[in-house]
Protein backbone atom coordinates (compact mmCIF):
# COMPACT_ATOMS: atom_id res chain seq x y z
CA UNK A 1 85.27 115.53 56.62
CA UNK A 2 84.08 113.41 53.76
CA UNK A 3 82.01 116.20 52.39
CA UNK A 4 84.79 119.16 52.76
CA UNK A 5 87.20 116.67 50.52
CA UNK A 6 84.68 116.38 47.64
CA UNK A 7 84.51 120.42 47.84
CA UNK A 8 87.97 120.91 48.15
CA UNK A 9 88.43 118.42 44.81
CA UNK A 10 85.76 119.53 42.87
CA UNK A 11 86.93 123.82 43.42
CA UNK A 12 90.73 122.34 42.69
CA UNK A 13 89.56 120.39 39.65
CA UNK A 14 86.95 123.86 38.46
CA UNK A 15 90.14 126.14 39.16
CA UNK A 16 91.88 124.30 36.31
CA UNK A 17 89.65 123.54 33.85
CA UNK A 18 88.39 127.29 33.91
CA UNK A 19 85.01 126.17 35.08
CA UNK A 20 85.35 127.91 39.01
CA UNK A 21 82.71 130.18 38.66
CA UNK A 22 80.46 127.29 39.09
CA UNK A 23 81.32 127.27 42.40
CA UNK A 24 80.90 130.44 44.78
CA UNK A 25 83.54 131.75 46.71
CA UNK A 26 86.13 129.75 44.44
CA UNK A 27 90.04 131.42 43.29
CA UNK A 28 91.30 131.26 39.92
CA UNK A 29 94.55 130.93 40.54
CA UNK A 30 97.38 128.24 40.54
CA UNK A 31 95.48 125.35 40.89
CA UNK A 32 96.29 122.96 44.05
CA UNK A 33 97.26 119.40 44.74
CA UNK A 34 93.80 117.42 45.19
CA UNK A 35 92.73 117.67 41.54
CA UNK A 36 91.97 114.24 40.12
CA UNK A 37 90.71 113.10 36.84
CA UNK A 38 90.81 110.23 34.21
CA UNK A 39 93.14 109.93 31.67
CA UNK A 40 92.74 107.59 28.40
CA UNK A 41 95.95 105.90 27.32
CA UNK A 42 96.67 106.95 23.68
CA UNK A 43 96.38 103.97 21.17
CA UNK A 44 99.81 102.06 20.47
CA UNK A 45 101.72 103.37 23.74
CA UNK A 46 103.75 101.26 26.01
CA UNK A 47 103.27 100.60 29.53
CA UNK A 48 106.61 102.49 30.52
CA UNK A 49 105.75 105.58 28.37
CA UNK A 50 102.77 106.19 30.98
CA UNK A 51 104.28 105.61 33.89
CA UNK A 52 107.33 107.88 32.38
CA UNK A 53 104.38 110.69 31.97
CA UNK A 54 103.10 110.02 35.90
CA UNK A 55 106.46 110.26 37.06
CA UNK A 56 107.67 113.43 35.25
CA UNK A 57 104.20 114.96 36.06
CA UNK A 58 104.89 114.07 39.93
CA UNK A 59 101.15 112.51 39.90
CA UNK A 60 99.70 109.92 41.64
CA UNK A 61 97.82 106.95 40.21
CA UNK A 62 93.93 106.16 41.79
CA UNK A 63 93.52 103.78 39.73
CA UNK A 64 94.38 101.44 36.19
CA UNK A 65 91.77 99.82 33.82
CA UNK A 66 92.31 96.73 31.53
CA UNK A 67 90.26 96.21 28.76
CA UNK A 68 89.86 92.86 27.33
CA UNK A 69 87.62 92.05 24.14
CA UNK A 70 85.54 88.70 23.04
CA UNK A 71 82.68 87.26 21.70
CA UNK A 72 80.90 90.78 21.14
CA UNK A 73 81.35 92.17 24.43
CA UNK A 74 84.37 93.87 26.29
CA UNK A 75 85.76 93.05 30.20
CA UNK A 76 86.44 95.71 31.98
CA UNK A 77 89.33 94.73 35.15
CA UNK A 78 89.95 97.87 37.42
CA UNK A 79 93.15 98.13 39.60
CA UNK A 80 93.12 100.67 42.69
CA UNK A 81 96.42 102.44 42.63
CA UNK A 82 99.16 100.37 44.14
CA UNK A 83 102.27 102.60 43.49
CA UNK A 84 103.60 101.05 40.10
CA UNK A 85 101.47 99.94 36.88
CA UNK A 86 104.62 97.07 36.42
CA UNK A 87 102.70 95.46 39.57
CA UNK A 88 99.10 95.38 37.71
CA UNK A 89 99.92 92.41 35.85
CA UNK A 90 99.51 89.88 38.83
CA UNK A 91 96.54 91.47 39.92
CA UNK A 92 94.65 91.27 36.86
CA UNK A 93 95.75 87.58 36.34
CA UNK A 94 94.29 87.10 39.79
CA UNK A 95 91.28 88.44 39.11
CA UNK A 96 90.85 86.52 36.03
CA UNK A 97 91.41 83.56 37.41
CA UNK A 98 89.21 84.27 40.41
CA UNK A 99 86.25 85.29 38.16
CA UNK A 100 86.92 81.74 36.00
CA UNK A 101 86.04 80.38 39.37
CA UNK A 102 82.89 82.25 39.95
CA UNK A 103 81.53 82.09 37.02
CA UNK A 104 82.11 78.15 37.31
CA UNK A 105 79.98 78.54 40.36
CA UNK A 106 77.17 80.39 38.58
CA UNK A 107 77.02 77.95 36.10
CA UNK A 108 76.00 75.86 38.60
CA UNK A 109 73.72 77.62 40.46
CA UNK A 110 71.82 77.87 36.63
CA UNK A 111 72.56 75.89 33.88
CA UNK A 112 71.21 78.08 31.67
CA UNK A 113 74.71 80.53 31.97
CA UNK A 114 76.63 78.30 29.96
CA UNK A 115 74.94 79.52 26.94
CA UNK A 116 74.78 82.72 27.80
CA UNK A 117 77.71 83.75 29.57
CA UNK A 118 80.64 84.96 27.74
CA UNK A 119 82.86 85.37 31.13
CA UNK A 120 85.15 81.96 30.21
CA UNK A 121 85.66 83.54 26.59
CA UNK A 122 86.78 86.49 27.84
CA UNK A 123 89.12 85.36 30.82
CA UNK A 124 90.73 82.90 27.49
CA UNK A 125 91.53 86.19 25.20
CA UNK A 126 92.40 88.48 27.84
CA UNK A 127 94.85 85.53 29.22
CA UNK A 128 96.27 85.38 25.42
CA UNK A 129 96.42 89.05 25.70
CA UNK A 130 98.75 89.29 29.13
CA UNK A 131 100.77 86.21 27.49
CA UNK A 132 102.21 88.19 24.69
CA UNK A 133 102.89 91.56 26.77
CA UNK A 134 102.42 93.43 30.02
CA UNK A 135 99.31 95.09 30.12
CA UNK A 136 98.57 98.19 29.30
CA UNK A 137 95.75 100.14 30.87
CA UNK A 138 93.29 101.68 28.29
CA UNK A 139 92.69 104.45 31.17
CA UNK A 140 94.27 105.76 34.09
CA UNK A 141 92.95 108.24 37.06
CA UNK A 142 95.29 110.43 38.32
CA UNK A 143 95.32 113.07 41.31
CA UNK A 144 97.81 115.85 42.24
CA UNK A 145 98.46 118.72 39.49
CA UNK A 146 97.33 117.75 36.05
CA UNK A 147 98.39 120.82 34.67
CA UNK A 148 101.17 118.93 32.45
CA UNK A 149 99.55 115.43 32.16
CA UNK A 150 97.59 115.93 28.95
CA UNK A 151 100.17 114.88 26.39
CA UNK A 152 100.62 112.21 23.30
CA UNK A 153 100.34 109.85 25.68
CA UNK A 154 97.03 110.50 27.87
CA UNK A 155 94.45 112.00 27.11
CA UNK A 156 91.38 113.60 28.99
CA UNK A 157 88.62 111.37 28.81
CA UNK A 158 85.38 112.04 27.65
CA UNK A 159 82.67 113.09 30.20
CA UNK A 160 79.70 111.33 29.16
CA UNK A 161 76.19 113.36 28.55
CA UNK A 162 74.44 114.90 31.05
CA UNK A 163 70.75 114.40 29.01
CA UNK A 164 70.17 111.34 27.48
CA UNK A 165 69.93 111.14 23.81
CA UNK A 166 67.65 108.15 23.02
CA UNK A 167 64.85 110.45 24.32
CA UNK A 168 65.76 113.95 23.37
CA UNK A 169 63.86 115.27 25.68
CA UNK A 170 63.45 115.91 29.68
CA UNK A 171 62.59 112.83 31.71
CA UNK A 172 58.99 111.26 31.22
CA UNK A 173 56.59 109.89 33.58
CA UNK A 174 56.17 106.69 34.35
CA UNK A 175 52.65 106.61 33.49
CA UNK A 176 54.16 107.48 29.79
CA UNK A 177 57.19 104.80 29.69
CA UNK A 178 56.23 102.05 32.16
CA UNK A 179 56.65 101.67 35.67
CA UNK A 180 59.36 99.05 35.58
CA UNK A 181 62.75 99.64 34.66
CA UNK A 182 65.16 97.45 36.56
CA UNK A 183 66.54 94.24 35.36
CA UNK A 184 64.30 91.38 35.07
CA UNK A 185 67.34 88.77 35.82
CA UNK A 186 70.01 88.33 38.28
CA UNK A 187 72.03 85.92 39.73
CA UNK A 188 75.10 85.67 41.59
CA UNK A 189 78.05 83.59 43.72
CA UNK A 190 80.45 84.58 46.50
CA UNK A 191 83.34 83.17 48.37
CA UNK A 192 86.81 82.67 49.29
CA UNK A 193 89.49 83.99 46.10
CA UNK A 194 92.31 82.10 45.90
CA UNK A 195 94.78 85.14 45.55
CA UNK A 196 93.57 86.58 48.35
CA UNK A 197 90.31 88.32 49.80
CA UNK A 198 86.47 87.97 48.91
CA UNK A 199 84.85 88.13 45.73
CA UNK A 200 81.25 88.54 44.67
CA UNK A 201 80.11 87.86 40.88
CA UNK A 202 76.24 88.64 39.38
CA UNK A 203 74.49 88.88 36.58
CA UNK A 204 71.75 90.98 35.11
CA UNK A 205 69.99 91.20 32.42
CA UNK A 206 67.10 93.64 30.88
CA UNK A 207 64.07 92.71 29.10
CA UNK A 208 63.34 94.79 26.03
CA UNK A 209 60.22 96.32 27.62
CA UNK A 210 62.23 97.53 31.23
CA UNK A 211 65.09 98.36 29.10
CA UNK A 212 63.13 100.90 26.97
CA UNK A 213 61.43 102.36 30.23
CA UNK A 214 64.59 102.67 31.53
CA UNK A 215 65.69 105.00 28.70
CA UNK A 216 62.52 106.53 28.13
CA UNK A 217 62.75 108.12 31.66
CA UNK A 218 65.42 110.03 30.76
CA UNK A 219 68.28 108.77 33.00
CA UNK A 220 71.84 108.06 31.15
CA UNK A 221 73.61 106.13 34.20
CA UNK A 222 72.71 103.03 36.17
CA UNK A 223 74.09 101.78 39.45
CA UNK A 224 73.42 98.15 40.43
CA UNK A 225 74.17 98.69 44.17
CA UNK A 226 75.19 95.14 46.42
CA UNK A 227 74.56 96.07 49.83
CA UNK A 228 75.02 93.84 52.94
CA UNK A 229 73.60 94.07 56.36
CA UNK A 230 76.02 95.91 58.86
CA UNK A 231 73.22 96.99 61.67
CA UNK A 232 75.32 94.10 63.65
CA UNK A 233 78.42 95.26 62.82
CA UNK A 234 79.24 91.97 61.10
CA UNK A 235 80.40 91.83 57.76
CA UNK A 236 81.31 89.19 55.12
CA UNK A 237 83.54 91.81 52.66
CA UNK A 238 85.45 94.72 53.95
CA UNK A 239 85.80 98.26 52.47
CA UNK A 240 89.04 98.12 50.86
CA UNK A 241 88.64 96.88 47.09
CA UNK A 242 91.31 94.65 45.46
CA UNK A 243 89.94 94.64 41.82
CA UNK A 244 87.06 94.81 40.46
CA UNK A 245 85.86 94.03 36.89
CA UNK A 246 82.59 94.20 34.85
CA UNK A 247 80.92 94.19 30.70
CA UNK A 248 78.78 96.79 31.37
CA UNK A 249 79.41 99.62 28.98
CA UNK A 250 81.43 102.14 30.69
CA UNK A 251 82.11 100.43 33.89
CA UNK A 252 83.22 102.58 37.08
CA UNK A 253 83.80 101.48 40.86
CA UNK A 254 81.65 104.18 42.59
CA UNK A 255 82.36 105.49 46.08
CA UNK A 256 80.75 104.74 49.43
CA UNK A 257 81.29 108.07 50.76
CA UNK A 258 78.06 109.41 51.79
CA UNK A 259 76.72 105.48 52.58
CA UNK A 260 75.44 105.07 55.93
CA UNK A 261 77.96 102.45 57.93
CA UNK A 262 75.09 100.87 59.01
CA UNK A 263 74.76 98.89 55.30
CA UNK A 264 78.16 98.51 53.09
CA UNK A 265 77.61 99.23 49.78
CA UNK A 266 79.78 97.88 46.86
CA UNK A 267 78.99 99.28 43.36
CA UNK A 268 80.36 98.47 40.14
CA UNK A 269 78.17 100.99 37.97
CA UNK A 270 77.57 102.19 34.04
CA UNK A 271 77.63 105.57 32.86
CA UNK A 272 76.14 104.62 29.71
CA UNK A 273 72.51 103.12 29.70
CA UNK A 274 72.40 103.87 25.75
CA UNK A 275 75.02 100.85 25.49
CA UNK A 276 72.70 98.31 27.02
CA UNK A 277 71.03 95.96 24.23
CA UNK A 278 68.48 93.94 25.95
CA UNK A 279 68.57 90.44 26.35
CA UNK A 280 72.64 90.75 26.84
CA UNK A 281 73.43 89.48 29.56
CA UNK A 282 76.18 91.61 31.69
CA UNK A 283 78.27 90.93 34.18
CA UNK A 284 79.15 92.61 37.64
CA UNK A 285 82.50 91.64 39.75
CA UNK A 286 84.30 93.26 42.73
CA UNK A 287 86.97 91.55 45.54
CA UNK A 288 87.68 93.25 48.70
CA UNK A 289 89.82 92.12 51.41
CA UNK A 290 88.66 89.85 54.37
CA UNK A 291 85.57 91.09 56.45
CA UNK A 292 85.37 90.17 60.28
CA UNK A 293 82.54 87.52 59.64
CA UNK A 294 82.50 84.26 58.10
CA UNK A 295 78.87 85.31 56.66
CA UNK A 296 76.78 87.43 55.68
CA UNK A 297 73.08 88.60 54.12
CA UNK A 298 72.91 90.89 51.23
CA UNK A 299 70.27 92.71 49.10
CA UNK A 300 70.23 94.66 45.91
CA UNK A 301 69.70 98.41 44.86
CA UNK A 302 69.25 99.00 41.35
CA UNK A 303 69.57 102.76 40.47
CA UNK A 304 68.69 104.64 37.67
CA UNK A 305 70.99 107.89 37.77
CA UNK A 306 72.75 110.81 35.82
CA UNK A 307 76.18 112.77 35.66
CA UNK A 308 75.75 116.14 37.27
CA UNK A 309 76.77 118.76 34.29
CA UNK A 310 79.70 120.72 35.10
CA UNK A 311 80.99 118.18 37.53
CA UNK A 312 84.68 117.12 36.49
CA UNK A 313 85.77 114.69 38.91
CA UNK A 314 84.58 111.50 36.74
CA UNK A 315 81.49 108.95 37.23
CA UNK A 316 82.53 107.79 40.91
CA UNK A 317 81.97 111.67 41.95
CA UNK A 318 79.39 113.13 39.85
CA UNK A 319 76.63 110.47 38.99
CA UNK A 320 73.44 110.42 41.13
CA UNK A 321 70.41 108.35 42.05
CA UNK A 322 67.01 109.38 40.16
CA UNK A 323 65.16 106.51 41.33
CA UNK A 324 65.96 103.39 42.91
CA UNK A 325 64.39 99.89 43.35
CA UNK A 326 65.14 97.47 46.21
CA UNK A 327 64.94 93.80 45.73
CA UNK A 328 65.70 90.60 47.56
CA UNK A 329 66.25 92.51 50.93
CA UNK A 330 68.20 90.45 53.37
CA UNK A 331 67.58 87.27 51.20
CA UNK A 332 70.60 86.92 49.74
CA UNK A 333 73.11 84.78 51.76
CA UNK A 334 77.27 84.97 51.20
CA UNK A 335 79.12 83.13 50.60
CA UNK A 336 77.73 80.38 47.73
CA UNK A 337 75.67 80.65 45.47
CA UNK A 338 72.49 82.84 45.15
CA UNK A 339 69.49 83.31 42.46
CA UNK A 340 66.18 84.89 43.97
């Protein structure tokens, strides 16, 4: 069922951009109602001007993202679609908030993140920044027919590259860039949110030398997967996501679609490697309702991935794995604090 949705959405979303003889067998005619795409809000325009656009357009919204600058770096807050953008206020406050906490906990955990961690900065000016207005989203992801959406107000956003241009050139071997490309730090807290559900917080951070393998390779994406153990049926977070927020550059929440139920998988990825600087330390953040177990174990994924060309569904849809790396498997325990 899963896999006749993305094919429906993908020929819907080809149909209208012109692009449906990518797909065999596909019409080109009126295009239907499971198109979905992301939208960036036009600089300067008010919260009720896009949802005036939604409305008139007879769209749904997925989902909202906040944007939030400090310190050199930029927090990303997504919001899944909850029916009206008024309501996104509250749950971005709660989020802040809730990461405040975490990061608290971190600190804890090591030291070391107070002089390195910009998350309290950045939960100050984005608090400043909800105090004088309601938020704004900087981008928007819509489904239904996008025919009429593009307008003064949103605009189609960009679809990132397909090759990656620090290299120039088709992926290398590994023999040629270095064998190790994953982060060389991460750590991490979980527990109990205040404004409701379970939240997980961790960091990572590249060394110059995995950092340039990373690139070198020829991957443009990266995916730092969280995946707890479900072979029990037992687990500490559930599927439904309440917020989620990160500093990555170009931050997405990607789907679990295709994940096998037997390990839940909660990604917060990057569709733009070529923004890391290493030695930055980045941060990672989701909350999800209430599992059915007071506990958990956890390990991590990292994936080094690309956007399909062609593909127009955005980074949730059309970025896959080139190589992956697992770590800490089954060692790390939620909730509290965790640092392998």
């Amino acid at each position: 069922m899963l896999k006749r949705y993305v094919t429906t959405a993908v020929t819907a979303v080809l149909v209208a951009s012109g692009l449906a003889g990518s797909l065999p067998g596909t019409a080109t005619d009126t295009p239907t109602k499971t198109e979905s795409a992301a939208f960036a809000v036009a600089s300067g325009k008010t919260l009720q001007s896009v949802e005036s656009v939604i409305a008139a357009t007879g769209t749904t919204l997925v989902e909202a993202r906040y944007t939030f600058s400090a310190v050199g770096q930029v927090l990303t807050v997504g919001v899944p679609g909850n029916g009206s953008l008024a309501d996104d206020g509250s749950i971005v406050l709660d989020t802040l908030n809730d990461l405040q906490v975490r990061a608290s906990e971190a600190a804890k955990q090591d030291p070391g993140l107070l002089k390195t961690d910009p998350t309290l900065q950045l939960v100050a000016a984005a608090r400043t920044d909800l105090s004088k207005t309601p938020p704004v989203p900087s981008q928007v992801t819509l489904t239904g027919d996008l025919s009429q959406v593009e307008s003064e107000v949103l605009v189609g956003a960009q679809v990132p590259p397909t090759t990656n241009p620090a290299t120039a050139k088709s992926s290398q071997s590994a023999a040629a860039c270095g064998s190790t490309w994953w982060p060389t730090y991460v750590t991490g807290t979980s527990g109990p949110a205040s404004s409701g559900g379970r939240s997980q917080l961790f960091y990572l951070r590249f060394s110059l030398t995995t950092l340039a393998a990373f690139k070198c390779l020829g991957s443009t994406a990266f995916e730092p997967d969280f995946v707890t153990y479900n072979y029990d049926n037992a687990y500490y977070f559930a599927d439904s996501m309440l917020s989620w927020s990160s500093t990555m550059p170009s931050p997405y929440w990607d789907t679990n679609a295709f994940d096998a139920s037997s390990e839940r998988v909660y990604t917060v990825g990057s569709q733009n490697i070529n923004g890391f600087i290493s030695g930055t330390q980045y941060s990672v953040y989701f909350r999800m309702n209430n599992g059915n177990a007071a506990s958990d174990t956890a390990k991590i994924v990292w994936q080094r991935s690309h956007y399909q060309a062609a593909c127009p569904l955005g980074p949730a849809w059309c970025i896959f794995a080139d190589a992956s790396k697992i770590q800490y498997a089954w060692s790390i325990t939620v909730p509290g604090p965790w640092a392998p």
